[in-house]
PDB file of N, CA and C in Angstrom:
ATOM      1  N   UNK A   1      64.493   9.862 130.086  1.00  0.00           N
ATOM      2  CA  UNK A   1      63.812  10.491 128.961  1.00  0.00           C
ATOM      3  C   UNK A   1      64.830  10.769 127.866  1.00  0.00           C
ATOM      4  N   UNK A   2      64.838  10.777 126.988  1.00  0.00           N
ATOM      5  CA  UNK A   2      65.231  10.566 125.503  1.00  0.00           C
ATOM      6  C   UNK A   2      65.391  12.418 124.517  1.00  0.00           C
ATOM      7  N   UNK A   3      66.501  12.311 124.504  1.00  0.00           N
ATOM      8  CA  UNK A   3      66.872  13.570 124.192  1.00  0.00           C
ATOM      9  C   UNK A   3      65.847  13.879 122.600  1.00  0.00           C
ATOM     10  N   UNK A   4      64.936  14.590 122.394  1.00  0.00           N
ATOM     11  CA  UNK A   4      63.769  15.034 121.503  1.00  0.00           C
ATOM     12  C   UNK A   4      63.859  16.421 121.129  1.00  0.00           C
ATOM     13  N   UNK A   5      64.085  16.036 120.030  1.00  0.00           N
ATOM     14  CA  UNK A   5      63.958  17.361 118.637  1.00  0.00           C
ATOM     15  C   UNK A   5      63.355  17.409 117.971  1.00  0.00           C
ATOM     16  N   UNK A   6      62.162  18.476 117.694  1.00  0.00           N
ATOM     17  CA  UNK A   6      61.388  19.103 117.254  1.00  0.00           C
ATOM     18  C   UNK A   6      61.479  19.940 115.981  1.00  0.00           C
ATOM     19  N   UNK A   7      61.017  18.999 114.346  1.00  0.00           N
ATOM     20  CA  UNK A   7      61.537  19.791 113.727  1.00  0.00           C
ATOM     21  C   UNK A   7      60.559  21.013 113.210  1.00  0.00           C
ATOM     22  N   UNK A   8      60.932  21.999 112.200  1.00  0.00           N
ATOM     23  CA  UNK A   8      60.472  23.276 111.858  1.00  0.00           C
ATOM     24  C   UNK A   8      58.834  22.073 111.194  1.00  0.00           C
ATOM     25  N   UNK A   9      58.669  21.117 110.478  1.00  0.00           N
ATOM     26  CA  UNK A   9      57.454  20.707 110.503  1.00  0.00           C
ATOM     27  C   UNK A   9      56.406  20.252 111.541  1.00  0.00           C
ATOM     28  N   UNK A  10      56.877  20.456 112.745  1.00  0.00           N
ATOM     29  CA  UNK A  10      56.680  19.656 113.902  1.00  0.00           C
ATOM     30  C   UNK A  10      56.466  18.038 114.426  1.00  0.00           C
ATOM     31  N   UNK A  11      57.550  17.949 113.442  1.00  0.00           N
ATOM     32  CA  UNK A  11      57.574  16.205 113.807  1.00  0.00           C
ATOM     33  C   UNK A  11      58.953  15.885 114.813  1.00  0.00           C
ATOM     34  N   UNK A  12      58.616  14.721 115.970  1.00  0.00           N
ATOM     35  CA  UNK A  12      59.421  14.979 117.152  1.00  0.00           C
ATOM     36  C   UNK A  12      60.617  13.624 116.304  1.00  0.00           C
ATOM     37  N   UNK A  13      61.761  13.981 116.682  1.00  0.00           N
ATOM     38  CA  UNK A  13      63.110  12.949 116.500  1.00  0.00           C
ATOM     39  C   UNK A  13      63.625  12.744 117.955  1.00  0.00           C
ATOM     40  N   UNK A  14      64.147  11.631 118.253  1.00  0.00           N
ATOM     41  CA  UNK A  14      64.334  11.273 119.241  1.00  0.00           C
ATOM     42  C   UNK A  14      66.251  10.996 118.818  1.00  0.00           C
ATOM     43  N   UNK A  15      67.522  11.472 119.384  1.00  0.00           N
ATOM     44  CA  UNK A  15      68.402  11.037 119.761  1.00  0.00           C
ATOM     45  C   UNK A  15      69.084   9.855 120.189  1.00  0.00           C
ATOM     46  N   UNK A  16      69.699   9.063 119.319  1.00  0.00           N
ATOM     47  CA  UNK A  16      70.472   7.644 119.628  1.00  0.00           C
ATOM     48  C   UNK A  16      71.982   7.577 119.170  1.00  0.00           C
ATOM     49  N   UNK A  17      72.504   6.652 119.927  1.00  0.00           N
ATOM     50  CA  UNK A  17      73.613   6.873 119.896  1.00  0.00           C
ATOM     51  C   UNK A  17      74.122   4.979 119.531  1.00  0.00           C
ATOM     52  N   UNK A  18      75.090   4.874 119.176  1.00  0.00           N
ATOM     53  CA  UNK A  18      75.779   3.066 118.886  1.00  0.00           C
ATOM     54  C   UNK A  18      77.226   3.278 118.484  1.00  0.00           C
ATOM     55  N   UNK A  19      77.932   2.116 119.040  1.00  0.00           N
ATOM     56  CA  UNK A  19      79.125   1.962 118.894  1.00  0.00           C
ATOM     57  C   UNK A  19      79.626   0.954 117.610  1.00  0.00           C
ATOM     58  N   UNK A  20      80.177   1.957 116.555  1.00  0.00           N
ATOM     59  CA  UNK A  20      80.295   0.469 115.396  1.00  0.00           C
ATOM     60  C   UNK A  20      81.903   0.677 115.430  1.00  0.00           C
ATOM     61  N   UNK A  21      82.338  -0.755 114.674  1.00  0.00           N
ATOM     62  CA  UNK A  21      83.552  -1.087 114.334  1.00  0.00           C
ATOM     63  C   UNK A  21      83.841  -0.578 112.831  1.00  0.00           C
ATOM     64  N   UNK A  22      85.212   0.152 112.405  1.00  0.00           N
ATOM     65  CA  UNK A  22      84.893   0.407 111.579  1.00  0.00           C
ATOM     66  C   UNK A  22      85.857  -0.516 110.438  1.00  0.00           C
ATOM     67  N   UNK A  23      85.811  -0.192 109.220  1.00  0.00           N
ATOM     68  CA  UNK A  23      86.682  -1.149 108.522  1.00  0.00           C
ATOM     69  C   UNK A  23      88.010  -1.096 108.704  1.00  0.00           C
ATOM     70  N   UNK A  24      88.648  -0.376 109.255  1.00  0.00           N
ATOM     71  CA  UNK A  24      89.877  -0.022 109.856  1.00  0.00           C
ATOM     72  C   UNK A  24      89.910  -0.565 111.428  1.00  0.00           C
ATOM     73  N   UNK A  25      89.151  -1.181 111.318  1.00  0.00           N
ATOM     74  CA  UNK A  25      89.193  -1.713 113.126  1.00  0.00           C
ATOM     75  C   UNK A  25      89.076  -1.196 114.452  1.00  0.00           C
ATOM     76  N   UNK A  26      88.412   0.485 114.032  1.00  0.00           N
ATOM     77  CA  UNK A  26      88.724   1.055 114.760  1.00  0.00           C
ATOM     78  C   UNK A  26      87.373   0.884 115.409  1.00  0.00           C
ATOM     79  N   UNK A  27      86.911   1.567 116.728  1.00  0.00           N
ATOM     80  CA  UNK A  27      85.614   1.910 116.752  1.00  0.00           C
ATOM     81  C   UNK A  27      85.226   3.186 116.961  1.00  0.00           C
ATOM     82  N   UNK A  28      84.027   3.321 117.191  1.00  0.00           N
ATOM     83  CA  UNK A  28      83.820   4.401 116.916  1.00  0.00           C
ATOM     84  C   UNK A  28      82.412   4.878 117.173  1.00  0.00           C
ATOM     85  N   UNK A  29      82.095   5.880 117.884  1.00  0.00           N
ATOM     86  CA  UNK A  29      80.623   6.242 118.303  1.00  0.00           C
ATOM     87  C   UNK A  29      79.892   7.197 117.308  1.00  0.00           C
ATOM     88  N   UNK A  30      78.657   6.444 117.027  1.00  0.00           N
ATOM     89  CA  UNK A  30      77.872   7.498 116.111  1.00  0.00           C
ATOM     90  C   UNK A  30      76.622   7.560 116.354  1.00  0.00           C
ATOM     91  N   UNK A  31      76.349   9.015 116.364  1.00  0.00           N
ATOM     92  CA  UNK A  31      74.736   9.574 116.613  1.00  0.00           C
ATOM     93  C   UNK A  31      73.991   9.602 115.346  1.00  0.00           C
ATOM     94  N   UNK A  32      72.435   8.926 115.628  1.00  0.00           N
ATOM     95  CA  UNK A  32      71.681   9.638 114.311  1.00  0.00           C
ATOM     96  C   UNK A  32      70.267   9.838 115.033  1.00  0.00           C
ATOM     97  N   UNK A  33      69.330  10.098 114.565  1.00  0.00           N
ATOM     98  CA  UNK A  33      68.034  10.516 115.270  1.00  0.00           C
ATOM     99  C   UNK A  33      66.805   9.860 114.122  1.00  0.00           C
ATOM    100  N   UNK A  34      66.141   9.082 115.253  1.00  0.00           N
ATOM    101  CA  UNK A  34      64.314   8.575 114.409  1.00  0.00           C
ATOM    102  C   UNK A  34      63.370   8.659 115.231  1.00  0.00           C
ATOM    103  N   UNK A  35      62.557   8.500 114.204  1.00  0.00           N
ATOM    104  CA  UNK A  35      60.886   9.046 114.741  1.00  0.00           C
ATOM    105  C   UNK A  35      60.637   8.498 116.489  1.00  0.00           C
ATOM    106  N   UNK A  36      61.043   7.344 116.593  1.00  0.00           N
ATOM    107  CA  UNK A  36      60.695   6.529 117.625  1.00  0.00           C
ATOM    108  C   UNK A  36      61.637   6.190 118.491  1.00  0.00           C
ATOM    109  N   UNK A  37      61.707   6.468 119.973  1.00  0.00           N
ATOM    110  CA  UNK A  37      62.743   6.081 121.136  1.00  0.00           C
ATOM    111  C   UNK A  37      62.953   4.929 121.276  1.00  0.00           C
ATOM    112  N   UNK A  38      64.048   4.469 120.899  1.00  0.00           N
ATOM    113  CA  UNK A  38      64.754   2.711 120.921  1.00  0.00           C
ATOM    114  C   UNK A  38      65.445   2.756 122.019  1.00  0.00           C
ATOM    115  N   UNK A  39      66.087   1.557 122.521  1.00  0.00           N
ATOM    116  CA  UNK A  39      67.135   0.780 123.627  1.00  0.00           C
ATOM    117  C   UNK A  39      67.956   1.779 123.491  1.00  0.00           C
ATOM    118  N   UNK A  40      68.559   2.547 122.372  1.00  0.00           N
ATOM    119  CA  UNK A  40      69.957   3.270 121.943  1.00  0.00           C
ATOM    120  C   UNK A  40      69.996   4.628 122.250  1.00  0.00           C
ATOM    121  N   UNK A  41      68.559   4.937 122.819  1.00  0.00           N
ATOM    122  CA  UNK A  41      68.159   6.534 122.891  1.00  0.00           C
ATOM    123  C   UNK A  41      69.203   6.882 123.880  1.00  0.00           C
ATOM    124  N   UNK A  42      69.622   7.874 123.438  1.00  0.00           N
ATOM    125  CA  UNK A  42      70.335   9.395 124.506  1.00  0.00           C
ATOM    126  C   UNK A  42      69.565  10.350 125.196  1.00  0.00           C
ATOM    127  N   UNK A  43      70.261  10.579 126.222  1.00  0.00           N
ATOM    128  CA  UNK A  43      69.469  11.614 127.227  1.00  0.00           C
ATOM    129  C   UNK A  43      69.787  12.744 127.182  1.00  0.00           C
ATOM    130  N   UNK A  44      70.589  12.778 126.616  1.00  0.00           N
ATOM    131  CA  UNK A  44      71.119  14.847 126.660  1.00  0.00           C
ATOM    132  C   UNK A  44      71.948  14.973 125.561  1.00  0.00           C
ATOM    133  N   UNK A  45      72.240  15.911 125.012  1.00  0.00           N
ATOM    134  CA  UNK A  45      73.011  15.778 123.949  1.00  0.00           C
ATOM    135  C   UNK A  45      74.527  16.076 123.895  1.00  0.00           C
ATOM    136  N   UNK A  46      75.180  15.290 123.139  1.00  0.00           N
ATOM    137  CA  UNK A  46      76.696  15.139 123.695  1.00  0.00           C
ATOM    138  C   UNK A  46      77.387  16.506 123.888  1.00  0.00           C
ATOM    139  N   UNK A  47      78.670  16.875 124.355  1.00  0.00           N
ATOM    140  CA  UNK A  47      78.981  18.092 124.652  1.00  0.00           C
ATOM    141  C   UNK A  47      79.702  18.444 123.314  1.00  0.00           C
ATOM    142  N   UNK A  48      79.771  19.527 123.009  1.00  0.00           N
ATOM    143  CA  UNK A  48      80.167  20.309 121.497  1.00  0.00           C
ATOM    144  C   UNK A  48      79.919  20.023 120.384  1.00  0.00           C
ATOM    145  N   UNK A  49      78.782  19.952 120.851  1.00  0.00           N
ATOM    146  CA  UNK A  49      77.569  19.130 119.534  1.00  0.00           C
ATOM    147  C   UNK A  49      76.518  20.365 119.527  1.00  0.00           C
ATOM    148  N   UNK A  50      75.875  20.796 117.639  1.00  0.00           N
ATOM    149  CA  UNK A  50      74.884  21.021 118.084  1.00  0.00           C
ATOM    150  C   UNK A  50      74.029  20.811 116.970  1.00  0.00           C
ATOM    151  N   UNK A  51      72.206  20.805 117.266  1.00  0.00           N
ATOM    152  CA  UNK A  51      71.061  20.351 116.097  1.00  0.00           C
ATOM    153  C   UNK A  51      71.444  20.940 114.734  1.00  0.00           C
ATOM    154  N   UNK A  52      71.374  20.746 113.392  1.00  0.00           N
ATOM    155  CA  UNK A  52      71.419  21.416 112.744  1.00  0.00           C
ATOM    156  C   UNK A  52      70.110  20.536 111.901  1.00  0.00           C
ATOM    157  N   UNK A  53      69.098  21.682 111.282  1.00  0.00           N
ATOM    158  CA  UNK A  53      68.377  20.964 110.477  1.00  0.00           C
ATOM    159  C   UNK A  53      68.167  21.049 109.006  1.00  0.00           C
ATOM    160  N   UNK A  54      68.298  19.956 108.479  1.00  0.00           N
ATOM    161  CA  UNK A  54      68.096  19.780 106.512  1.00  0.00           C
ATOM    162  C   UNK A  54      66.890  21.033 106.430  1.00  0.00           C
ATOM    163  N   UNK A  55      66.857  21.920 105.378  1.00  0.00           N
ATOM    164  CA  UNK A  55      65.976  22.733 105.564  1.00  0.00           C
ATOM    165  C   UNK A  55      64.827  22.355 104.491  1.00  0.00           C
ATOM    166  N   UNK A  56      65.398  21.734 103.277  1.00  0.00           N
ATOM    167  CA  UNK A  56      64.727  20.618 102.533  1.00  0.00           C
ATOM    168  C   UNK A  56      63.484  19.673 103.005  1.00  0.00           C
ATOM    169  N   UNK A  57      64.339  18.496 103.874  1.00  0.00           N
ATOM    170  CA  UNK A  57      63.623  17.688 104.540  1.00  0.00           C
ATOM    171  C   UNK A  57      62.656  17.843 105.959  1.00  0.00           C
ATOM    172  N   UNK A  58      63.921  18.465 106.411  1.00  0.00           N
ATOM    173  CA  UNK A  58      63.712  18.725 107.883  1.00  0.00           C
ATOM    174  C   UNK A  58      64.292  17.913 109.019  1.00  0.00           C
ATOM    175  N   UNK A  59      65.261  16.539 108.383  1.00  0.00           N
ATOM    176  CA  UNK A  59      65.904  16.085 109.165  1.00  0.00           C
ATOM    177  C   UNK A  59      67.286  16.698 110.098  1.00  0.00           C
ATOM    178  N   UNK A  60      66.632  16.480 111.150  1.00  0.00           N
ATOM    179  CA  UNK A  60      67.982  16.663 112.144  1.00  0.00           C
ATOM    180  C   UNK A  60      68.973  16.004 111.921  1.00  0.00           C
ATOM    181  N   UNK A  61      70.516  16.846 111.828  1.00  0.00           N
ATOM    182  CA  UNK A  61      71.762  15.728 112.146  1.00  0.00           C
ATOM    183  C   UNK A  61      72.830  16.796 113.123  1.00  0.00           C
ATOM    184  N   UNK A  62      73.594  16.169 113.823  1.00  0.00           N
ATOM    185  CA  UNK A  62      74.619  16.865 114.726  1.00  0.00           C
ATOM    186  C   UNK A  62      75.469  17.398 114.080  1.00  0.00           C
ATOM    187  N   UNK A  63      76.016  18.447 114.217  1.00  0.00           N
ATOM    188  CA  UNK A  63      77.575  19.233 113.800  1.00  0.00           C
ATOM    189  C   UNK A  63      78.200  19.702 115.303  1.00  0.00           C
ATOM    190  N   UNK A  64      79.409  19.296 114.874  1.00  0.00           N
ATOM    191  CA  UNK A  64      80.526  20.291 116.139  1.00  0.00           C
ATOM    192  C   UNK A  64      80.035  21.481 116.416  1.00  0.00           C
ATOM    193  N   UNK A  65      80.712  21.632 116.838  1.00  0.00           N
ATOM    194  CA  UNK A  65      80.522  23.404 117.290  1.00  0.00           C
ATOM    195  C   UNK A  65      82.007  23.799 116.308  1.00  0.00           C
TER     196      UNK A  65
END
């Protein structure tokens, strides 16, 4: 099951995660969250991470702790 966040409008985001290369060659793991559970979905949410939501939109994005 697919780590799901619930925003203050009550629309559900689902947690994903992908590994890109970056222009520096480096790589590098990055989270973002959409409406719909893909191949990329996450199950729990990474450790010293936490929801923070656009209060505007209402989109979820991760911050450190």
């Amino acid at each position: 099951m697919a780590y799901k966040h619930t925003n203050s409008k009550g629309v559900d985001y689902y947690l994903h995660s992908k590994e890109v290369r970056l222009r520096s060659g480096r790589q590098q793991r990055i989270y973002y969250f959409a409406k719909v559970a893909g191949a990329d979905a996450v199950n729990e949410l990474p450790g010293g991470f936490t929801v923070v939501e656009n209060p505007r939109t209402g989109l979820p994005t991760l911050k450190k702790k």
